[in-house]
Protein backbone atom coordinates (compact mmCIF):
# COMPACT_ATOMS: atom_id res chain seq x y z
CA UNK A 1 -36.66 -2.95 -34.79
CA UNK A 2 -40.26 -4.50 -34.30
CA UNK A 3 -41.14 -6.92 -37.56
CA UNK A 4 -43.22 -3.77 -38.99
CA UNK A 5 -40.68 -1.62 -38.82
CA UNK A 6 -38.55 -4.22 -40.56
CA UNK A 7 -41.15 -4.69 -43.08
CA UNK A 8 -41.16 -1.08 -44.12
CA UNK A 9 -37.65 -0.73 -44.16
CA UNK A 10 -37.04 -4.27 -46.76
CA UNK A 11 -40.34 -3.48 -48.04
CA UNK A 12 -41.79 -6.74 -47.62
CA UNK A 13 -44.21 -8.35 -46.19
CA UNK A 14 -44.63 -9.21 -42.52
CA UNK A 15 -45.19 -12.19 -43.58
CA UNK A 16 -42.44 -13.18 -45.23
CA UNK A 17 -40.68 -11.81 -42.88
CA UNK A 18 -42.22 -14.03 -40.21
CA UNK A 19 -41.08 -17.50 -41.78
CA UNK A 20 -37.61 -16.15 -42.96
CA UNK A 21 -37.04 -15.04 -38.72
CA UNK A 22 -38.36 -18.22 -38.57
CA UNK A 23 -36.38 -20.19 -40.90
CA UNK A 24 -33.16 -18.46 -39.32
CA UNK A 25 -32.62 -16.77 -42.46
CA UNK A 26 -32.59 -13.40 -41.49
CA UNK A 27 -31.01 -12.61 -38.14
CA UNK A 28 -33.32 -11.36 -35.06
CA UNK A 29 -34.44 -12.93 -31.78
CA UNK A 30 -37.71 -14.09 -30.64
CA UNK A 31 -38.21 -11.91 -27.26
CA UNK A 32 -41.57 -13.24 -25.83
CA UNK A 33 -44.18 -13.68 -28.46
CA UNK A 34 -42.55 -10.72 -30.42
CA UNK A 35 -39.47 -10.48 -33.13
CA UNK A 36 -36.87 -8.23 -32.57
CA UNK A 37 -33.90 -7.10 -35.04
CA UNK A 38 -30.89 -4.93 -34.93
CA UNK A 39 -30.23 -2.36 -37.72
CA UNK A 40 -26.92 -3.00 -37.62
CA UNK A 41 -27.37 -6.57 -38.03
CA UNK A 42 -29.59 -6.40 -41.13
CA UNK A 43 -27.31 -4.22 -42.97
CA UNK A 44 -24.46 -6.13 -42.54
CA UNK A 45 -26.43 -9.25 -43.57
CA UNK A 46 -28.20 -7.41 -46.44
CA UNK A 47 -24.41 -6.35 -47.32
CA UNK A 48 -23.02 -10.10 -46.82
CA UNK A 49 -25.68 -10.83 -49.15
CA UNK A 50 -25.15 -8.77 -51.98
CA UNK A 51 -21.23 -10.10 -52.15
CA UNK A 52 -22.13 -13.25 -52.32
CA UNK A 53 -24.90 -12.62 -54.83
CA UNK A 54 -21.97 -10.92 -56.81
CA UNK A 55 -19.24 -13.72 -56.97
């Protein structure tokens, strides 16, 4: 997934999206000049998330 298509699919913005990739706080890899992200890897983070936000 390109950073707009991971925008639309969080809905939020690129730009917050750009300083958490940065940050290392949501998972993707910097390929060139350009973010990339797995699917898989964001739902299993968005669903490591939500336990933890649970306990």
């Amino acid at each position: 997934m390109t950073i707009d298509d991971l925008a639309a699919y969080l809905q939020v913005s690129k730009s917050s999206l750009y300083k958490l990739a940065q940050e290392g706080r949501v998972p993707g890899r910097k390929v060139g000049r350009h973010w990339r992200f797995l699917r898989t890897t964001i739902d299993e983070w968005l669903g490591q998330s939500l336990k933890e936000q649970v306990k």
